[in-house]
PDB file of N, CA and C in Angstrom:
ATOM      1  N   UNK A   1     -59.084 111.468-194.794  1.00  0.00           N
ATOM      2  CA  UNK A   1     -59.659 111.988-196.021  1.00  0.00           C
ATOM      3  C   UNK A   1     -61.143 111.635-196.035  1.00  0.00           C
ATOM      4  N   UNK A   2     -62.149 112.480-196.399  1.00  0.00           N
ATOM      5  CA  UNK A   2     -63.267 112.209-196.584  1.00  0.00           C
ATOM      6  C   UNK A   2     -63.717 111.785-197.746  1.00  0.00           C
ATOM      7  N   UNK A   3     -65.188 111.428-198.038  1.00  0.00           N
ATOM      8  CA  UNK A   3     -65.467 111.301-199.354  1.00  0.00           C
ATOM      9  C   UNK A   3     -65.130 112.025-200.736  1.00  0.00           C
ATOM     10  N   UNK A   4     -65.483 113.254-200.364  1.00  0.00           N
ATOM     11  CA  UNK A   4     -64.602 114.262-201.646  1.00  0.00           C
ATOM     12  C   UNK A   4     -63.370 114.084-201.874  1.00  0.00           C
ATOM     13  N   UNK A   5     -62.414 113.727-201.348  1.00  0.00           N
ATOM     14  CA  UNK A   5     -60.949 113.467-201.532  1.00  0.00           C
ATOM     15  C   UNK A   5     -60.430 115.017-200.783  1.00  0.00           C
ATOM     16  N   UNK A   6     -60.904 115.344-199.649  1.00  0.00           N
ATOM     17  CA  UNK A   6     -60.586 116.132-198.876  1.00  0.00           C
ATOM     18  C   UNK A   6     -60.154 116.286-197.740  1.00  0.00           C
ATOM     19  N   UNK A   7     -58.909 116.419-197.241  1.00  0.00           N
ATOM     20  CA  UNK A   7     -57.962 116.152-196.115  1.00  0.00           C
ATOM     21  C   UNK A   7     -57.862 117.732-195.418  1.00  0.00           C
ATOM     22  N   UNK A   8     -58.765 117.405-193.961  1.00  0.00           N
ATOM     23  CA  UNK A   8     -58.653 118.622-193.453  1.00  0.00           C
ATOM     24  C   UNK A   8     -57.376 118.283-191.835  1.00  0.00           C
ATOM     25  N   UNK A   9     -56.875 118.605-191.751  1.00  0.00           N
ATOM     26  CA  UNK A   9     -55.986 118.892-190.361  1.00  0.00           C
ATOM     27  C   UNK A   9     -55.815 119.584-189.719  1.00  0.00           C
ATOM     28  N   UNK A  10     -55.907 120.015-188.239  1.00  0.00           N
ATOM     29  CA  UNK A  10     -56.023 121.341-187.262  1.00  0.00           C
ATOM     30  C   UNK A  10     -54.409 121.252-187.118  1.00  0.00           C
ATOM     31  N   UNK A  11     -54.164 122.271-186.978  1.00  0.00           N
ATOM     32  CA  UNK A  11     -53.143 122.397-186.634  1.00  0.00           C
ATOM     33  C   UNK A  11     -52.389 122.289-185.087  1.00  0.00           C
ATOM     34  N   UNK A  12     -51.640 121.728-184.573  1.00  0.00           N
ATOM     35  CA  UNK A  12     -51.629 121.542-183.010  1.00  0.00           C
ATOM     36  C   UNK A  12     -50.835 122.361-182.173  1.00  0.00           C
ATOM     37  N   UNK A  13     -50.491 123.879-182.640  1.00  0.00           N
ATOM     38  CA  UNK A  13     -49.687 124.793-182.125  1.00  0.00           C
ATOM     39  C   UNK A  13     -50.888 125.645-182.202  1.00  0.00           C
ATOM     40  N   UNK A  14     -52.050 125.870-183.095  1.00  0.00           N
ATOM     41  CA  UNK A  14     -53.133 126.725-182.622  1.00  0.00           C
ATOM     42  C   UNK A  14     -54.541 126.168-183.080  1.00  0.00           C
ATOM     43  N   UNK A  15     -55.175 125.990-182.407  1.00  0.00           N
ATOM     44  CA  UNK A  15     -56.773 125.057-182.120  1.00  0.00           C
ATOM     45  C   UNK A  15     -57.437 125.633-183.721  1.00  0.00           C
ATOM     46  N   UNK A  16     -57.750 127.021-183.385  1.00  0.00           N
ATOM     47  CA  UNK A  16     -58.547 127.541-184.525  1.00  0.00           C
ATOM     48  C   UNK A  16     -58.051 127.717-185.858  1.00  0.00           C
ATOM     49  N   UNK A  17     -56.990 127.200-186.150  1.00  0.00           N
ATOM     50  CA  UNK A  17     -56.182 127.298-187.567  1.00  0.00           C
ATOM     51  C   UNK A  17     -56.975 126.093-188.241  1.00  0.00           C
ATOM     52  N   UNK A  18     -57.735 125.919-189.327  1.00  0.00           N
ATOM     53  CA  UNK A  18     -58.004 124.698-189.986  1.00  0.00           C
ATOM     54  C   UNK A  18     -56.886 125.026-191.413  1.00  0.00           C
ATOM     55  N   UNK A  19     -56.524 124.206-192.217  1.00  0.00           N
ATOM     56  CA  UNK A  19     -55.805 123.635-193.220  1.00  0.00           C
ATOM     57  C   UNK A  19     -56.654 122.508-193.694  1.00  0.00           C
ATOM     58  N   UNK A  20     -57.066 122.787-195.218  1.00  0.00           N
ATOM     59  CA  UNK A  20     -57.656 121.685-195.950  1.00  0.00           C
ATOM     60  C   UNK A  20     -57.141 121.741-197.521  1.00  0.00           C
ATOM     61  N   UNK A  21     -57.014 120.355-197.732  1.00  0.00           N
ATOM     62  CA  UNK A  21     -55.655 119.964-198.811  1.00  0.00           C
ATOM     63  C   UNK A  21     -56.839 118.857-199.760  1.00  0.00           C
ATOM     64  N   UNK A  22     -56.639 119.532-201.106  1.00  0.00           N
ATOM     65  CA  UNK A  22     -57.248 118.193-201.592  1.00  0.00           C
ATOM     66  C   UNK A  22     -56.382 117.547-202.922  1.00  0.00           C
ATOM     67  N   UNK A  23     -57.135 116.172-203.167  1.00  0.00           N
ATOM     68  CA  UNK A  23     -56.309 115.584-204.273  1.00  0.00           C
ATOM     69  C   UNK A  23     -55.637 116.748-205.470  1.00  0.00           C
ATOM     70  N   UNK A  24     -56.053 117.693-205.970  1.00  0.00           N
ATOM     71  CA  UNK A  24     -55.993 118.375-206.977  1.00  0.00           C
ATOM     72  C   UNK A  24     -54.998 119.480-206.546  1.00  0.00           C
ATOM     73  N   UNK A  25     -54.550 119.476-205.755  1.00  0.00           N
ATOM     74  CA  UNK A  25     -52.861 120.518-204.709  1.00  0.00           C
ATOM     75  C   UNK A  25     -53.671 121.886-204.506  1.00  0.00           C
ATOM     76  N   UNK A  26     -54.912 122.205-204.263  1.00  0.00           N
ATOM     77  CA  UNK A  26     -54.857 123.294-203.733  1.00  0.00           C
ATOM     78  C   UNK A  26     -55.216 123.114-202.457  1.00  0.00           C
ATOM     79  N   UNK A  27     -54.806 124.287-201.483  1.00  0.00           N
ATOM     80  CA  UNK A  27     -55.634 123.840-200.091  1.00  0.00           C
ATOM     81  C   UNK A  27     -55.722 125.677-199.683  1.00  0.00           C
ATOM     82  N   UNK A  28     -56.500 125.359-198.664  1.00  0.00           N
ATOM     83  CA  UNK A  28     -57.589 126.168-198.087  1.00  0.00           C
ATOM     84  C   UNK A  28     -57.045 126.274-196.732  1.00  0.00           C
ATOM     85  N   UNK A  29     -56.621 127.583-196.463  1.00  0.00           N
ATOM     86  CA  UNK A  29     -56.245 128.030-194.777  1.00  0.00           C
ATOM     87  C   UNK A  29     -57.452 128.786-194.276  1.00  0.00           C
ATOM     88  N   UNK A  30     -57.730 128.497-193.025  1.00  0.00           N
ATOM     89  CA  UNK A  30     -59.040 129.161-192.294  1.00  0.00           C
ATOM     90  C   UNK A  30     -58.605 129.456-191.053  1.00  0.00           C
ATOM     91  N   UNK A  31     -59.263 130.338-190.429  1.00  0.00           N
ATOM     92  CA  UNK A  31     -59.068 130.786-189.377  1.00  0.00           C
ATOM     93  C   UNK A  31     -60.882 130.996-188.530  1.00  0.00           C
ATOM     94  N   UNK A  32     -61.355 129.853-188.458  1.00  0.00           N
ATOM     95  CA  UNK A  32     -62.772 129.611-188.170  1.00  0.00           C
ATOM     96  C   UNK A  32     -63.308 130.566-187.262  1.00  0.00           C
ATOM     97  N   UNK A  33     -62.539 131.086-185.972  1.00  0.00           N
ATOM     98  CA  UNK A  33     -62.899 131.897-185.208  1.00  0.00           C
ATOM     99  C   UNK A  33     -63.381 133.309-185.688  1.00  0.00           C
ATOM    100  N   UNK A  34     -62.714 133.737-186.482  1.00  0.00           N
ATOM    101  CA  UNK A  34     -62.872 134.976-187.250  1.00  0.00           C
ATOM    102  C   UNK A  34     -64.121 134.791-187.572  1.00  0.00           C
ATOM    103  N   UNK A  35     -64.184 133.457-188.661  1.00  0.00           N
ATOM    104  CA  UNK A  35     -65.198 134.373-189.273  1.00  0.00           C
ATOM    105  C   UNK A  35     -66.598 134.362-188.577  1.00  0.00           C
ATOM    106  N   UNK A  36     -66.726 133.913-187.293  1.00  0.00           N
ATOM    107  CA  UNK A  36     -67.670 133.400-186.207  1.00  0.00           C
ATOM    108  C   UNK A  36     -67.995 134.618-185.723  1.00  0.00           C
ATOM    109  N   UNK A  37     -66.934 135.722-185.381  1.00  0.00           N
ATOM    110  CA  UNK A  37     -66.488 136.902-184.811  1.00  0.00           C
ATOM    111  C   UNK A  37     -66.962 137.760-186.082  1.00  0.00           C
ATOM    112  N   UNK A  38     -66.946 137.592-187.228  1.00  0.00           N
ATOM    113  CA  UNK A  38     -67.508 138.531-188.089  1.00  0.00           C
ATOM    114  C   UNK A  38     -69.079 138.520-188.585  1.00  0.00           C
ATOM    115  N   UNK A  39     -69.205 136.675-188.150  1.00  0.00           N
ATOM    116  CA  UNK A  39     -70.541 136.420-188.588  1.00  0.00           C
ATOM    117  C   UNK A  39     -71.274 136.919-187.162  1.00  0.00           C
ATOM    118  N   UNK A  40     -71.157 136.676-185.692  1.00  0.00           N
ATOM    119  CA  UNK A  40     -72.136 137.964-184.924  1.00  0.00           C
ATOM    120  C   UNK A  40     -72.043 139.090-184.932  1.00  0.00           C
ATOM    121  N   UNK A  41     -71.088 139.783-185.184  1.00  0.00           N
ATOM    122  CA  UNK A  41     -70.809 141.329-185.641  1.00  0.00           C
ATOM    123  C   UNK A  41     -72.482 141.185-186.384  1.00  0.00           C
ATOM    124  N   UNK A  42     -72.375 140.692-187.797  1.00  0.00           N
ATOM    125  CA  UNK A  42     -73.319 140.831-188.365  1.00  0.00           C
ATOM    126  C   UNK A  42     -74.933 140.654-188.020  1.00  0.00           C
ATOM    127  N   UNK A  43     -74.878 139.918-187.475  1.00  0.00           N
ATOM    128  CA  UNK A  43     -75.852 139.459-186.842  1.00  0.00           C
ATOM    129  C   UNK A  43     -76.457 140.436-185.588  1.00  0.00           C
ATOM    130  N   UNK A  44     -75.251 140.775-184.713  1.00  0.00           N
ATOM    131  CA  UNK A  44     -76.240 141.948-184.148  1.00  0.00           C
ATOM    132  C   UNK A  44     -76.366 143.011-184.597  1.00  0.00           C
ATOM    133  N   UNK A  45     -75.595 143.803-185.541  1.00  0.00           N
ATOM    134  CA  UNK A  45     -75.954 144.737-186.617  1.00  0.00           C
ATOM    135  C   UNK A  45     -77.097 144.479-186.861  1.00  0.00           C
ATOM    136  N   UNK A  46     -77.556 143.172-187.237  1.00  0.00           N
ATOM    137  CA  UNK A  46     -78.887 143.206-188.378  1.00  0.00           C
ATOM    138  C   UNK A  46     -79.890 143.303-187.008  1.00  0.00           C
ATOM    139  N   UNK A  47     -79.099 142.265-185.826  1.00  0.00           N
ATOM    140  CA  UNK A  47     -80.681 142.738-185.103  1.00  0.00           C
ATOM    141  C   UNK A  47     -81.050 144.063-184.729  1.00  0.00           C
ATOM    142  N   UNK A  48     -80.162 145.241-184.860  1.00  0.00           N
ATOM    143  CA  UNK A  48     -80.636 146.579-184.314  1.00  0.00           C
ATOM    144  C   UNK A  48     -80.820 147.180-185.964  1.00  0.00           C
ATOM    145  N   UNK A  49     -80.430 146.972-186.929  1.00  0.00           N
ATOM    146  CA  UNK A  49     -80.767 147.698-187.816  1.00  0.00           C
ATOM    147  C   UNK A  49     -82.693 147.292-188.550  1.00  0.00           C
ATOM    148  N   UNK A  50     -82.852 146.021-188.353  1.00  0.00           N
ATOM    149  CA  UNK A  50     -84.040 145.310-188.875  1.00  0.00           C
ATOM    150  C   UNK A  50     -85.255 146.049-188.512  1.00  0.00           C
ATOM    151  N   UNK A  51     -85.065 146.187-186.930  1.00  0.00           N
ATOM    152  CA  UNK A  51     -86.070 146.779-186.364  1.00  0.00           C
ATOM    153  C   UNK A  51     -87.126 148.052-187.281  1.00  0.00           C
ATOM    154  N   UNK A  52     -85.967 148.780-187.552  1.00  0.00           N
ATOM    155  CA  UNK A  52     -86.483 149.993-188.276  1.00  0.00           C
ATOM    156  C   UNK A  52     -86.809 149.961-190.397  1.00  0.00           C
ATOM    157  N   UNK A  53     -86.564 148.406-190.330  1.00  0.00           N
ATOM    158  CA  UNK A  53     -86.744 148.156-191.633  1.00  0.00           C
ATOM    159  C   UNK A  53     -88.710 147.615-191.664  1.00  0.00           C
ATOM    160  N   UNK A  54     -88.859 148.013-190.996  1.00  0.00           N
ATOM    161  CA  UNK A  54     -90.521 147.206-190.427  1.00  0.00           C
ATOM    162  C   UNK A  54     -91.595 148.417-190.149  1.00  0.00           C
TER     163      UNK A  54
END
């Protein structure tokens, strides 16, 4: 648990699954790769679209 009272655990049947649980019972499923995979999508979008914003 970290300072926030936040308990994160990977899961050990798949690397990129995060699970984070905190004192207050909600928790948070991620799938980190994705959004890595959506965040350069974006990113080279912007680098070919920028060009012509100039």
């Amino acid at each position: 648990m970290n300072q926030k009272g936040v308990r994160s655990q990977e899961s050990g049947v798949r690397g990129d699954f995060m699970q984070m649980d905190t004192d207050k019972g909600w928790n948070v499923k991620s799938y980190y790769r994705f959004w890595l995979l959506v965040l350069g999508i974006g990113a080279i979008v912007l680098g070919f679209v920028s060009p012509s914003l100039y």
